[in-house]
PDB file of N, CA and C in Angstrom:
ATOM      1  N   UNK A   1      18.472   8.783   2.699  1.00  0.00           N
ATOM      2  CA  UNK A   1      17.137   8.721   2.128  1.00  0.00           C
ATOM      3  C   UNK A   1      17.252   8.216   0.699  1.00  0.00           C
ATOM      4  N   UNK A   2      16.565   7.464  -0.001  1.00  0.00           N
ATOM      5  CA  UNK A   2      16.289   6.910  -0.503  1.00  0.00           C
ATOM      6  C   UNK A   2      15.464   7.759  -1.773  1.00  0.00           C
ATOM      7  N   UNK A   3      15.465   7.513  -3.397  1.00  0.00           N
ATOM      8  CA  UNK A   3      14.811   8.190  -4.298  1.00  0.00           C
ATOM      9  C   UNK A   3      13.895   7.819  -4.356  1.00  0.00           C
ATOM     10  N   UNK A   4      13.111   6.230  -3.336  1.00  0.00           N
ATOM     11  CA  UNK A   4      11.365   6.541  -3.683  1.00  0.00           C
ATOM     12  C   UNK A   4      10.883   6.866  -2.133  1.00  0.00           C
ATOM     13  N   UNK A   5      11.734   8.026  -1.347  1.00  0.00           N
ATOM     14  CA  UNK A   5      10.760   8.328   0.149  1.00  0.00           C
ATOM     15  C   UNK A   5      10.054   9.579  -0.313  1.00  0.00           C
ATOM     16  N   UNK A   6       9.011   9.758   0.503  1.00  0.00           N
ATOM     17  CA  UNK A   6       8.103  10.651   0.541  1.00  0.00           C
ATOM     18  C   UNK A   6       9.124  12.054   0.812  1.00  0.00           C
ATOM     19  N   UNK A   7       8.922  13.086   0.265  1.00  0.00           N
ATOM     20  CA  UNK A   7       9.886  14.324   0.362  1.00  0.00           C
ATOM     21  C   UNK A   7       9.555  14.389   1.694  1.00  0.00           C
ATOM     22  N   UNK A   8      10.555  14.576   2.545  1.00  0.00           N
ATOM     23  CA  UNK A   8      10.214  15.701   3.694  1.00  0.00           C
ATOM     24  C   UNK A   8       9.974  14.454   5.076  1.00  0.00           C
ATOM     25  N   UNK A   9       9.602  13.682   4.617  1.00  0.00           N
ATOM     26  CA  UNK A   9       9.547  11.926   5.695  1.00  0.00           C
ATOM     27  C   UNK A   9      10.090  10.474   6.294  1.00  0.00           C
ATOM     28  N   UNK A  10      11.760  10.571   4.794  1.00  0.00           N
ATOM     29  CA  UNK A  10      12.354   9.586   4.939  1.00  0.00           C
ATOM     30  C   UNK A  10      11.619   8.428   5.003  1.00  0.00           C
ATOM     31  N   UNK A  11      10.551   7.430   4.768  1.00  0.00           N
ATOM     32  CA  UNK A  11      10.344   6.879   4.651  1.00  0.00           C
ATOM     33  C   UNK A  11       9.684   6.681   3.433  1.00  0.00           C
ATOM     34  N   UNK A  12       9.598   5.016   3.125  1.00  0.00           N
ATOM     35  CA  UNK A  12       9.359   4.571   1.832  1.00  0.00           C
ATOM     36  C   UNK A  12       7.311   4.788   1.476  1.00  0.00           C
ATOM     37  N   UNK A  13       7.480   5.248   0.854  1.00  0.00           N
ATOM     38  CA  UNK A  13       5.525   5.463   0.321  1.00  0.00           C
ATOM     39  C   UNK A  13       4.685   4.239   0.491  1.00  0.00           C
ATOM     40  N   UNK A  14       5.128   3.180   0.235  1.00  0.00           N
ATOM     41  CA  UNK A  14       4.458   1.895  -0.013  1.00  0.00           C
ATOM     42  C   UNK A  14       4.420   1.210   1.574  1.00  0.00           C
ATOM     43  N   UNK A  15       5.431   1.473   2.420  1.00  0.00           N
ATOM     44  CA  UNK A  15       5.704   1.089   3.832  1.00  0.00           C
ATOM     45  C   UNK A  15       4.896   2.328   4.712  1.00  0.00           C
ATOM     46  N   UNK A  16       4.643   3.173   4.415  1.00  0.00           N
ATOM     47  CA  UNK A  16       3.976   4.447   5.141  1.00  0.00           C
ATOM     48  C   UNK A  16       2.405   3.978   4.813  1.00  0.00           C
ATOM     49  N   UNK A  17       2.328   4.195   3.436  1.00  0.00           N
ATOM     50  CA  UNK A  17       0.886   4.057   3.089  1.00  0.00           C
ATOM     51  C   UNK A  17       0.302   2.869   3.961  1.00  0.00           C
ATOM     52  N   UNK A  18       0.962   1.286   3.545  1.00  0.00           N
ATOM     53  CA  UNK A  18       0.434  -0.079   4.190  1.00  0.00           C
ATOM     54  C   UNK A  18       0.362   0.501   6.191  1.00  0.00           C
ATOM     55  N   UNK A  19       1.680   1.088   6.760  1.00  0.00           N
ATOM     56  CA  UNK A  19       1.147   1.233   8.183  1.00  0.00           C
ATOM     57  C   UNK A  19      -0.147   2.416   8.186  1.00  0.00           C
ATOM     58  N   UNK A  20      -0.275   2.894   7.670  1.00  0.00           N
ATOM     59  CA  UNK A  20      -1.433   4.008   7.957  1.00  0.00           C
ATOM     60  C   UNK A  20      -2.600   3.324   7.535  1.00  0.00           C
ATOM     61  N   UNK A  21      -2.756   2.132   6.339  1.00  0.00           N
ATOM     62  CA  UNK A  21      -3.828   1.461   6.163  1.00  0.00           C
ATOM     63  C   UNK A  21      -3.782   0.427   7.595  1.00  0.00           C
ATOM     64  N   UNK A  22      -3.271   0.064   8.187  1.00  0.00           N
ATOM     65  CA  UNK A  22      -3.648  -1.008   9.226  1.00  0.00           C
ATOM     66  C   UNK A  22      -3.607  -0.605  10.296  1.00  0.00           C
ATOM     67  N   UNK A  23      -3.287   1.210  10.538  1.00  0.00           N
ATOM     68  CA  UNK A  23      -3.885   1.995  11.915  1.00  0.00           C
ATOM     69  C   UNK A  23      -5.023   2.228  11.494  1.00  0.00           C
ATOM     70  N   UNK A  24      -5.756   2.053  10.525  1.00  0.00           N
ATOM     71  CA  UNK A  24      -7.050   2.707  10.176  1.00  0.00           C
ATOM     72  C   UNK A  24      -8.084   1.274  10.674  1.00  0.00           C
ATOM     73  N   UNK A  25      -7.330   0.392  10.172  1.00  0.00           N
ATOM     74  CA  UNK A  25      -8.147  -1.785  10.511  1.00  0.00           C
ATOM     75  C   UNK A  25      -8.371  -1.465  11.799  1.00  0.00           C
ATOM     76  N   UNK A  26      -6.847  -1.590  12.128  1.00  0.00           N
ATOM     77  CA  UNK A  26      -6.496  -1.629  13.870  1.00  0.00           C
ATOM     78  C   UNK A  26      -7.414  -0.619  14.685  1.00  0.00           C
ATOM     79  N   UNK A  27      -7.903   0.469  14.986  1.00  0.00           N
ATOM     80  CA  UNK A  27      -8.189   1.400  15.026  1.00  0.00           C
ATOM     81  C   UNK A  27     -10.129   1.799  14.600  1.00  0.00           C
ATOM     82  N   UNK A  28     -10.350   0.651  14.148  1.00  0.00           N
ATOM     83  CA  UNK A  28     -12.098   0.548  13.587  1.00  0.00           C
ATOM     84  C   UNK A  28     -13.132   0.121  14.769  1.00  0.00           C
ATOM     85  N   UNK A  29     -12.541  -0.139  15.634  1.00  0.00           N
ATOM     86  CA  UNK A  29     -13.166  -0.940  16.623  1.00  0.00           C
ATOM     87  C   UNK A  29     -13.093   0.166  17.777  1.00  0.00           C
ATOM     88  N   UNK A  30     -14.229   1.278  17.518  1.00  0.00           N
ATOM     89  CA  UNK A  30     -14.720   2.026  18.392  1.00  0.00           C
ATOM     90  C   UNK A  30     -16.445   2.476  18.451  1.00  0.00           C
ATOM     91  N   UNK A  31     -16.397   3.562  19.226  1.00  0.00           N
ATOM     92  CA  UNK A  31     -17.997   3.484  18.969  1.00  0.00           C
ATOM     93  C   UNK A  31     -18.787   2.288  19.253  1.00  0.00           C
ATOM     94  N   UNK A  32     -18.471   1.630  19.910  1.00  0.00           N
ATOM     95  CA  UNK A  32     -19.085   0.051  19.930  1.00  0.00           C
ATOM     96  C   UNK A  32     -19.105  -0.568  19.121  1.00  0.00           C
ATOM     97  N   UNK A  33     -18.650  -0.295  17.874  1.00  0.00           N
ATOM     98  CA  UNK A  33     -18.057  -1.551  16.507  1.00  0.00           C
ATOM     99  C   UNK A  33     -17.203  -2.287  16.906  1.00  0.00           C
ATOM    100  N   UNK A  34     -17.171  -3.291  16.310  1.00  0.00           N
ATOM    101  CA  UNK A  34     -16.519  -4.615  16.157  1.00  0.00           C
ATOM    102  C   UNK A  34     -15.150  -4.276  15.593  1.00  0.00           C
ATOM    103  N   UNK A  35     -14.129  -4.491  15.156  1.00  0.00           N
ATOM    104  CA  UNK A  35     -13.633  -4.267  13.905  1.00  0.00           C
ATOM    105  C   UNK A  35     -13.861  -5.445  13.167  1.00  0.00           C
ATOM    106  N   UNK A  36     -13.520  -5.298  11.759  1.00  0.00           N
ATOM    107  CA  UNK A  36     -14.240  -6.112  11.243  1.00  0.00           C
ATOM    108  C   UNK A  36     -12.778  -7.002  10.324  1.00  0.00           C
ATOM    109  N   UNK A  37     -13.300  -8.008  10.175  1.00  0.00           N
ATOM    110  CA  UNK A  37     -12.074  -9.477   9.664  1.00  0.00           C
ATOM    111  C   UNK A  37     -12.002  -8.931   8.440  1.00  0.00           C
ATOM    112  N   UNK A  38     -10.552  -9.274   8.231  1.00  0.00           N
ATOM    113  CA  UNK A  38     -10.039  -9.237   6.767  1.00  0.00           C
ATOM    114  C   UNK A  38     -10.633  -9.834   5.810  1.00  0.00           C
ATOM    115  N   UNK A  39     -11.032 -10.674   6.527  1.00  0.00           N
ATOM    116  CA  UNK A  39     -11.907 -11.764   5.042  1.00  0.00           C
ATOM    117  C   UNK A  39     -13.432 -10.813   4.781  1.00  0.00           C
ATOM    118  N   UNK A  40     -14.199 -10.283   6.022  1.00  0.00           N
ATOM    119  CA  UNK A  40     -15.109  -9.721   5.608  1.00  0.00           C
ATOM    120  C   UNK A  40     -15.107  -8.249   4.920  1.00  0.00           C
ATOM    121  N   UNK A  41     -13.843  -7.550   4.900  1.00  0.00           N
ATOM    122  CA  UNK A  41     -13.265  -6.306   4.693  1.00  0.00           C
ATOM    123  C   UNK A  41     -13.444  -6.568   3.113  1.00  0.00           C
ATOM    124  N   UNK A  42     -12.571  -7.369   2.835  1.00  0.00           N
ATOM    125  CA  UNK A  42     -12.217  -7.715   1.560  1.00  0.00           C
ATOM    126  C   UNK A  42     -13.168  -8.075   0.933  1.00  0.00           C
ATOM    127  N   UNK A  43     -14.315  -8.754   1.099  1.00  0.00           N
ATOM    128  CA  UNK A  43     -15.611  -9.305   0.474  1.00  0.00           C
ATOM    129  C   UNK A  43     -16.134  -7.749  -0.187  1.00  0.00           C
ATOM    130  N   UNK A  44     -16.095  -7.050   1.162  1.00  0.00           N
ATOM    131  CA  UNK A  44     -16.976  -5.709   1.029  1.00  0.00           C
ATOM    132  C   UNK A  44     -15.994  -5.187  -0.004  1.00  0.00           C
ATOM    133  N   UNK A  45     -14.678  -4.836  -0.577  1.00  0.00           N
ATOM    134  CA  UNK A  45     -14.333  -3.954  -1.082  1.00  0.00           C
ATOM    135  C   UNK A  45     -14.084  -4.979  -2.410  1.00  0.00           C
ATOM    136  N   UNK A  46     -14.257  -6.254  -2.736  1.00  0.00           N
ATOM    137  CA  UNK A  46     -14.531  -6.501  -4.188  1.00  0.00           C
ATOM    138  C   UNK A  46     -13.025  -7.420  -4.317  1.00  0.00           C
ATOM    139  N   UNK A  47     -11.974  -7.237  -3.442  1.00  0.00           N
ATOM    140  CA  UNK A  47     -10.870  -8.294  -3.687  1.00  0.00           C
ATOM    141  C   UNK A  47     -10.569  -9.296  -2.707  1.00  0.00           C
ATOM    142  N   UNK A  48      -9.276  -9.743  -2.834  1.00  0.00           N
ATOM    143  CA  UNK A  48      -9.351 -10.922  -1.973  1.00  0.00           C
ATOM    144  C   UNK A  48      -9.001 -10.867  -0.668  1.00  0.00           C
ATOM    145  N   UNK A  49      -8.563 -11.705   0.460  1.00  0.00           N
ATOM    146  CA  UNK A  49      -8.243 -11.419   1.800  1.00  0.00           C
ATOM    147  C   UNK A  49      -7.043 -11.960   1.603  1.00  0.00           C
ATOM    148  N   UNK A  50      -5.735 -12.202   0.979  1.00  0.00           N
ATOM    149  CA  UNK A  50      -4.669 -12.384   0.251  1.00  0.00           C
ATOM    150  C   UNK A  50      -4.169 -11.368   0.281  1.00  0.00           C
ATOM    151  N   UNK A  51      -4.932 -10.359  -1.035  1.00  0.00           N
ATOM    152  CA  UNK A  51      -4.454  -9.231  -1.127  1.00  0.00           C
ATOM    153  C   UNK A  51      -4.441  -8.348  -0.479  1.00  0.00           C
ATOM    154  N   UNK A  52      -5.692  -7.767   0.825  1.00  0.00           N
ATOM    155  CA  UNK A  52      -6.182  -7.001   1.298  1.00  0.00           C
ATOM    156  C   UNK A  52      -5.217  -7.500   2.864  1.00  0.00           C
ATOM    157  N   UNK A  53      -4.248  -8.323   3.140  1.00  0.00           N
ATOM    158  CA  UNK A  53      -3.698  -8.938   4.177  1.00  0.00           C
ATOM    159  C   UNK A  53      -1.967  -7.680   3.628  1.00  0.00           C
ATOM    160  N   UNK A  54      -1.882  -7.917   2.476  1.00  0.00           N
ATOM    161  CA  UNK A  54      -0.623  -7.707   1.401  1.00  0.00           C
ATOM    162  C   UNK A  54      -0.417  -6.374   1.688  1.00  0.00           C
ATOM    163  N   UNK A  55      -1.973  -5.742   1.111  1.00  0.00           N
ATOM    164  CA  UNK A  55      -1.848  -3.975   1.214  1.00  0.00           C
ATOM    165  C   UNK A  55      -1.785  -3.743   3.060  1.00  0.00           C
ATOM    166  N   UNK A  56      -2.240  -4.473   4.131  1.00  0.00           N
ATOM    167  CA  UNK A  56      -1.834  -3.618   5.371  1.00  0.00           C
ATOM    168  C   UNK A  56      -0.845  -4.885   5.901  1.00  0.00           C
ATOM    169  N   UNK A  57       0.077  -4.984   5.322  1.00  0.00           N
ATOM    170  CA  UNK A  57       1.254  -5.880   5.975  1.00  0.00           C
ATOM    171  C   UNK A  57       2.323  -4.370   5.447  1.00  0.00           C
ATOM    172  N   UNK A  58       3.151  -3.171   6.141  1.00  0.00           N
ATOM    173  CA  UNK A  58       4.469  -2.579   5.473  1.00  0.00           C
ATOM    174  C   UNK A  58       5.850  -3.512   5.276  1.00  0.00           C
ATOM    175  N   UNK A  59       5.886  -4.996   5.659  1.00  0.00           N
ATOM    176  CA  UNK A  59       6.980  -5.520   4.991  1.00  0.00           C
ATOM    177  C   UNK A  59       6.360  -6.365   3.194  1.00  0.00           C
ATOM    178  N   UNK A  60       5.416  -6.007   3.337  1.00  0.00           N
ATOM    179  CA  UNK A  60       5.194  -6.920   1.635  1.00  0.00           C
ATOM    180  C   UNK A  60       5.531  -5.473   0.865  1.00  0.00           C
ATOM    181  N   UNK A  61       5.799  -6.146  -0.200  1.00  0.00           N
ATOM    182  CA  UNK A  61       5.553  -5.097  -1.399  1.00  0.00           C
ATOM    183  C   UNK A  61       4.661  -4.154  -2.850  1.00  0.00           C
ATOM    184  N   UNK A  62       3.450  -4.681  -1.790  1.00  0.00           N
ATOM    185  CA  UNK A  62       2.036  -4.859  -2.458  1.00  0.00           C
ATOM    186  C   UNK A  62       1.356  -3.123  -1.792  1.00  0.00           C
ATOM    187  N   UNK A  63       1.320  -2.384  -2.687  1.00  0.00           N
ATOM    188  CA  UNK A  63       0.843  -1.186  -2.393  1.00  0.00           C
ATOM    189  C   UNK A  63      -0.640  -1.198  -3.056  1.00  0.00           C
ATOM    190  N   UNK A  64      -1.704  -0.374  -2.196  1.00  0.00           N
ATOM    191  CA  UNK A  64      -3.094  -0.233  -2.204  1.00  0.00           C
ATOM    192  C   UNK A  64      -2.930   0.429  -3.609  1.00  0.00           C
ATOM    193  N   UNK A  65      -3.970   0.418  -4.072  1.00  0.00           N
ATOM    194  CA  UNK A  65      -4.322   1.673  -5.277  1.00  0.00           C
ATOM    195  C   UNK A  65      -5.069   2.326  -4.757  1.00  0.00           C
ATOM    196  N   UNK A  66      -5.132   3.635  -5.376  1.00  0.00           N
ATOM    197  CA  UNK A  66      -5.925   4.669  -4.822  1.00  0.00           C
ATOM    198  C   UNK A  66      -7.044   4.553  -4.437  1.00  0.00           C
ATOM    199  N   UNK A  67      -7.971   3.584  -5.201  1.00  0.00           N
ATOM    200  CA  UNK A  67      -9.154   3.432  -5.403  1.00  0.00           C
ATOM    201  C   UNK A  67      -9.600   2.491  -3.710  1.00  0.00           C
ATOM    202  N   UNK A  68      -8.848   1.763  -4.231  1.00  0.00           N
ATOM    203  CA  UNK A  68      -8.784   0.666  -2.181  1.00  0.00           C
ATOM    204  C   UNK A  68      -8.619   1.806  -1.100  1.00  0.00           C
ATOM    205  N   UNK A  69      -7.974   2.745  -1.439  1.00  0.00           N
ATOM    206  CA  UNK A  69      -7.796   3.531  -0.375  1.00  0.00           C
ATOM    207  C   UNK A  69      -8.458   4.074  -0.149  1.00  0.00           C
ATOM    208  N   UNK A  70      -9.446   4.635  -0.838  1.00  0.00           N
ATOM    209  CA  UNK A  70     -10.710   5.623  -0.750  1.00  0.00           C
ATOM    210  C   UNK A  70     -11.815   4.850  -0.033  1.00  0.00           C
ATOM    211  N   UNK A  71     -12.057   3.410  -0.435  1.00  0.00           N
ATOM    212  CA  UNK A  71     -12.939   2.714  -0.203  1.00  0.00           C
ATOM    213  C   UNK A  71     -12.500   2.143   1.502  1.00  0.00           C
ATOM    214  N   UNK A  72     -11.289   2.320   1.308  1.00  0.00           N
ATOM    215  CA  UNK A  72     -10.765   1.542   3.200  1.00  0.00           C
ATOM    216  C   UNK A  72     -11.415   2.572   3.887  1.00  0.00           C
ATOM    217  N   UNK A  73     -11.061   3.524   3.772  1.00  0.00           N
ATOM    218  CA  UNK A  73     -10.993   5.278   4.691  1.00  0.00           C
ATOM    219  C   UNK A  73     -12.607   5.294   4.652  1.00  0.00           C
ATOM    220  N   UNK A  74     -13.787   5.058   4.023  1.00  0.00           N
ATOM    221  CA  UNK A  74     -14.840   5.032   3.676  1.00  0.00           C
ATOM    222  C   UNK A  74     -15.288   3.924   4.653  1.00  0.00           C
ATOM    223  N   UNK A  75     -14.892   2.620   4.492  1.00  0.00           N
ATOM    224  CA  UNK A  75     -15.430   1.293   5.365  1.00  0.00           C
ATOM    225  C   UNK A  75     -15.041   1.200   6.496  1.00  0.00           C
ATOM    226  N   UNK A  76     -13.617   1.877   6.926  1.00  0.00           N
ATOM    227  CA  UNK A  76     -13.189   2.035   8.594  1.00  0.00           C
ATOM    228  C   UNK A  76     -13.689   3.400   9.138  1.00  0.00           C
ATOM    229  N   UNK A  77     -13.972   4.543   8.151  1.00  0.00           N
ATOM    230  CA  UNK A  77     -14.570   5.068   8.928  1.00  0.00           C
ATOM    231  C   UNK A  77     -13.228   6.231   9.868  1.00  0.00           C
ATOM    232  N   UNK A  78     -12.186   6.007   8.774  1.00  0.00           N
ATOM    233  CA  UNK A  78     -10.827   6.904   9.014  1.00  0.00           C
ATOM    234  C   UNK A  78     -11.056   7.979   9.598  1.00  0.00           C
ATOM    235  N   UNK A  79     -10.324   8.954  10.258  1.00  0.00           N
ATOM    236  CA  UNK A  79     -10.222   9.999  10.258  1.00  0.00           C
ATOM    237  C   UNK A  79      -9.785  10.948   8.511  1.00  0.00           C
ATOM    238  N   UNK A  80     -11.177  11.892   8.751  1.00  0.00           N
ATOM    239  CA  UNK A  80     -10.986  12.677   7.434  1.00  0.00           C
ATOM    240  C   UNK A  80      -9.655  13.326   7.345  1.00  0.00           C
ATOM    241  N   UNK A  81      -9.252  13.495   8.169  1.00  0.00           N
ATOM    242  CA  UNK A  81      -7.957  14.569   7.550  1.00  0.00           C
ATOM    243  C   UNK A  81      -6.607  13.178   7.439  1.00  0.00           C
ATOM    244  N   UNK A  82      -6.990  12.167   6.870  1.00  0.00           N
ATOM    245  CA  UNK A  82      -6.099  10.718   6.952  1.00  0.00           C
ATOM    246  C   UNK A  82      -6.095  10.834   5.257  1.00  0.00           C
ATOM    247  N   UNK A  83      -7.622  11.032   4.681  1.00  0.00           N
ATOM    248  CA  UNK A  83      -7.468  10.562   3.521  1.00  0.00           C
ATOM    249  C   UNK A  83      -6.615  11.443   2.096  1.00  0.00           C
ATOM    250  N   UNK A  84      -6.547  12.339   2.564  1.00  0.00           N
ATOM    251  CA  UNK A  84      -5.059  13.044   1.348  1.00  0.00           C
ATOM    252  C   UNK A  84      -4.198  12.782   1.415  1.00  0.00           C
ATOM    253  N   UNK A  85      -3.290  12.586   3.019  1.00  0.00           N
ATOM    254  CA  UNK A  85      -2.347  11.811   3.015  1.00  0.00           C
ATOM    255  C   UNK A  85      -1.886  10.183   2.387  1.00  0.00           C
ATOM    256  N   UNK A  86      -2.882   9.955   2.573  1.00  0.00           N
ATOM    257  CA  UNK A  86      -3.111   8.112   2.271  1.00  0.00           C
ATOM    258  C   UNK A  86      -2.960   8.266   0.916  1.00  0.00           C
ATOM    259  N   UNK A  87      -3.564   9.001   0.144  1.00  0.00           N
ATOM    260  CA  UNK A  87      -3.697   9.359  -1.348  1.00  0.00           C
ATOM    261  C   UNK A  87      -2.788  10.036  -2.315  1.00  0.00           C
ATOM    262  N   UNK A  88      -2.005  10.521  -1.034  1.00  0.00           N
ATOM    263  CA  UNK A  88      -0.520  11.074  -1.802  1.00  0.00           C
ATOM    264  C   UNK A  88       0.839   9.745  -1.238  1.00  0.00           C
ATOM    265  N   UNK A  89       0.325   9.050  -0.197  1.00  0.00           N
ATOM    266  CA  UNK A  89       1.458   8.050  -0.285  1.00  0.00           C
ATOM    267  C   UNK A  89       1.035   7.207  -1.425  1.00  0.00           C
ATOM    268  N   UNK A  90      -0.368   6.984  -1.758  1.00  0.00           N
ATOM    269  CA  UNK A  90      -0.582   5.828  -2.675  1.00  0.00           C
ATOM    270  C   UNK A  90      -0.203   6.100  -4.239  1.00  0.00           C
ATOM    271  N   UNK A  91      -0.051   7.519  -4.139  1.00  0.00           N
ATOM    272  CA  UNK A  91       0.396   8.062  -5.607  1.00  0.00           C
ATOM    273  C   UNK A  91       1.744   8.017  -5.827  1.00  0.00           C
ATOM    274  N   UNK A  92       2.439   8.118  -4.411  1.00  0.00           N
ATOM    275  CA  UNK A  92       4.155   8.165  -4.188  1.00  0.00           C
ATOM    276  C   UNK A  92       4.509   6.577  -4.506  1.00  0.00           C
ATOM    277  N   UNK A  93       3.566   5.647  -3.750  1.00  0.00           N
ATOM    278  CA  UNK A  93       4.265   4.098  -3.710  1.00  0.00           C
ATOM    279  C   UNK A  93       4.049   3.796  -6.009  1.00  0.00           C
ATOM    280  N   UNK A  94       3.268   4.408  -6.210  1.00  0.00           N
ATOM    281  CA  UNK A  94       2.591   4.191  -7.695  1.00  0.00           C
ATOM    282  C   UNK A  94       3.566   4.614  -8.446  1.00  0.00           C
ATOM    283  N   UNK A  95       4.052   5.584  -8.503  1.00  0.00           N
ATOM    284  CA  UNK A  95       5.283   6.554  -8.720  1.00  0.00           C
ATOM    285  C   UNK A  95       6.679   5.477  -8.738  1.00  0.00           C
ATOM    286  N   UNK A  96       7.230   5.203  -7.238  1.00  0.00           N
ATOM    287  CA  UNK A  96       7.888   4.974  -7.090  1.00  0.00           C
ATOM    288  C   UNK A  96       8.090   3.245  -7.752  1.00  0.00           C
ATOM    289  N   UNK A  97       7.012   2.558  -8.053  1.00  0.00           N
ATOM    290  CA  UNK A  97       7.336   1.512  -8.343  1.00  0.00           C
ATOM    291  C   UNK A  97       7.751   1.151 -10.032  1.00  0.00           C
ATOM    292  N   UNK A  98       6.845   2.468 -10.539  1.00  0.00           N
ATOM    293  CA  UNK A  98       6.905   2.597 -11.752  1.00  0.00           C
ATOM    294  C   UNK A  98       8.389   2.951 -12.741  1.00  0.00           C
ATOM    295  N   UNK A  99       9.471   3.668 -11.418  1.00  0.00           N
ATOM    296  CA  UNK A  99      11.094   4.106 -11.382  1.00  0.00           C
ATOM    297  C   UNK A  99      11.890   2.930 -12.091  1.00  0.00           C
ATOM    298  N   UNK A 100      12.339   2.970 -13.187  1.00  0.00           N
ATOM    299  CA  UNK A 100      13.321   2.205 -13.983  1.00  0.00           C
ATOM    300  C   UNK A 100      14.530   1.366 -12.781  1.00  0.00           C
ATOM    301  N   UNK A 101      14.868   0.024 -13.254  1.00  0.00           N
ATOM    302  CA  UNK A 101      15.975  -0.245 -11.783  1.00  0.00           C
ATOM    303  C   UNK A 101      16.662  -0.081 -12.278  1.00  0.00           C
ATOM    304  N   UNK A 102      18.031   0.138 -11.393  1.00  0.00           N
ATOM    305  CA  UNK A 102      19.398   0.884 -12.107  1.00  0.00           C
ATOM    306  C   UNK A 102      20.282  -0.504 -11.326  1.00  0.00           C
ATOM    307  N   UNK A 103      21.440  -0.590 -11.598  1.00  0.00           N
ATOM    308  CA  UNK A 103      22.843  -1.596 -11.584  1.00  0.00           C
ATOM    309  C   UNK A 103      22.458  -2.800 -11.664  1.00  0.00           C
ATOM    310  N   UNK A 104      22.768  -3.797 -10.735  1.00  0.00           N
ATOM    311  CA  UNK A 104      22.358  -5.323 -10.579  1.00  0.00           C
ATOM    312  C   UNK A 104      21.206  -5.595 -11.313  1.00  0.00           C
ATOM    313  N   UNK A 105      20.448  -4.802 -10.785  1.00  0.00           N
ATOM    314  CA  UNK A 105      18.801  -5.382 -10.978  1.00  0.00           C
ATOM    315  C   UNK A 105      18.171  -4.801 -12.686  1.00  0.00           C
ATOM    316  N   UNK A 106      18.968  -3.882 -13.220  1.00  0.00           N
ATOM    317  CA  UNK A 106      18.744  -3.509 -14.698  1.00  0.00           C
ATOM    318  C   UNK A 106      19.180  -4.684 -15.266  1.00  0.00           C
ATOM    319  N   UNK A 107      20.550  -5.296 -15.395  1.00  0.00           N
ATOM    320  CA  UNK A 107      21.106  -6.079 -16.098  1.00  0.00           C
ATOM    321  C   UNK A 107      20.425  -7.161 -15.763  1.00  0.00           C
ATOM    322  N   UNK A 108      19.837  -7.781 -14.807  1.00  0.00           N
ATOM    323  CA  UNK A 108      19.305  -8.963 -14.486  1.00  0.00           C
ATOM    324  C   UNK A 108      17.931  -8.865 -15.523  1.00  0.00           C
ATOM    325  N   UNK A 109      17.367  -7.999 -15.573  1.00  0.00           N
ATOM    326  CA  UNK A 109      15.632  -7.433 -16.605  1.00  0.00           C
ATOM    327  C   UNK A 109      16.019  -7.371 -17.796  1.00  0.00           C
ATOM    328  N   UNK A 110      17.477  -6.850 -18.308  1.00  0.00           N
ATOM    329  CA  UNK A 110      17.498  -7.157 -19.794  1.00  0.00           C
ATOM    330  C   UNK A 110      17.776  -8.784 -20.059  1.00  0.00           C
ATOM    331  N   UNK A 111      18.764  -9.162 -19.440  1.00  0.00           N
ATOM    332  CA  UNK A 111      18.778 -10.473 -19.255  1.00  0.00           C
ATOM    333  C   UNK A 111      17.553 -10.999 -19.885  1.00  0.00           C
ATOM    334  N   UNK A 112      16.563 -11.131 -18.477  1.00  0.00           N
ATOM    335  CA  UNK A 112      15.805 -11.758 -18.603  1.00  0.00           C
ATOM    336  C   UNK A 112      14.538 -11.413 -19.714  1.00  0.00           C
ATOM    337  N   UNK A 113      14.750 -10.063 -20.194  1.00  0.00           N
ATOM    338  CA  UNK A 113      13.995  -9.695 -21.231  1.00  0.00           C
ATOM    339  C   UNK A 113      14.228 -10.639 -22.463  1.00  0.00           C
ATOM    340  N   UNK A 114      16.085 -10.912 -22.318  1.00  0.00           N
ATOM    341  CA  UNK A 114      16.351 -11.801 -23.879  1.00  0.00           C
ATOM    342  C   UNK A 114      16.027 -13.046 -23.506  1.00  0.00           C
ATOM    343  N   UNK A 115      15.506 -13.788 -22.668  1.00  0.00           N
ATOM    344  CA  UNK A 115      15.005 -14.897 -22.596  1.00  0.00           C
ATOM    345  C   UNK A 115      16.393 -15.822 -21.745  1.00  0.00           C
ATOM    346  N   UNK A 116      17.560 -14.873 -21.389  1.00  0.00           N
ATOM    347  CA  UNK A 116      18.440 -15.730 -20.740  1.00  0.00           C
ATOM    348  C   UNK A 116      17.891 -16.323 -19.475  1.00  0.00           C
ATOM    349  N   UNK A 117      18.893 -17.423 -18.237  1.00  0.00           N
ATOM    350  CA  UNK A 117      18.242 -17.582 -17.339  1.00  0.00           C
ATOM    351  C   UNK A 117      19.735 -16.864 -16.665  1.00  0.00           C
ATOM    352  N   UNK A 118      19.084 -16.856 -15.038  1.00  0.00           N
ATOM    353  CA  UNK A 118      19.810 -15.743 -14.192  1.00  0.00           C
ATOM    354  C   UNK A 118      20.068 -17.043 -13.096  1.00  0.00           C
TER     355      UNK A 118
END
């Protein structure tokens, strides 16, 4: 396990959060609804269908903010007992991205902090 998995889940916050946002897409199309296109998802929640493709893809590295998450769980129409979870991975992926990098990837950021090239 890894220092940015969710305690207790082994998996990464930002890869948990994005699959639980696109069982919620996947998953909208009941009740006789449609589900509804990324492009029109995204109109409704104020960003792009780029980004809103980014946050429910778990191989990108583009984690929702809280705020998208509230508003997804709200527009799909989630299951309520989805949205604390969703809200503690989105705080974990927030967390975790915010984690200083350590070996290779430190020295490559000061590097590139002094303006060297890599």
């Amino acid at each position: 396990m890894t220092d940015n998995t969710v305690a207790g889940h082994g998996e990464q916050p930002g890869r948990a959060l994005a699959g639980l946002l696109r069982n919620w897409w996947e998953s909208s199309a009941r009740d006789g609804r449609e589900k509804p296109t990324q492009q029109s998802l995204a109109k409704r929640l104020g960003i792009d269908q780029t980004t809103l493709s980014r946050y429910l893809n778990p191989a990108h590295a583009s984690n929702a903010p809280s705020r998208i998450v509230e508003q997804l769980h709200t527009a799909l129409r989630a299951p309520a007992d989805d949205l604390d979870r969703a809200l503690a991975l989105a705080r974990a992926a927030a967390a975790a991205g915010k984690r200083p990098v350590v070996g290779i990837e430190a020295a490559v950021a000061r590097l590139r902090a002094r303006g060297g090239k890599v």
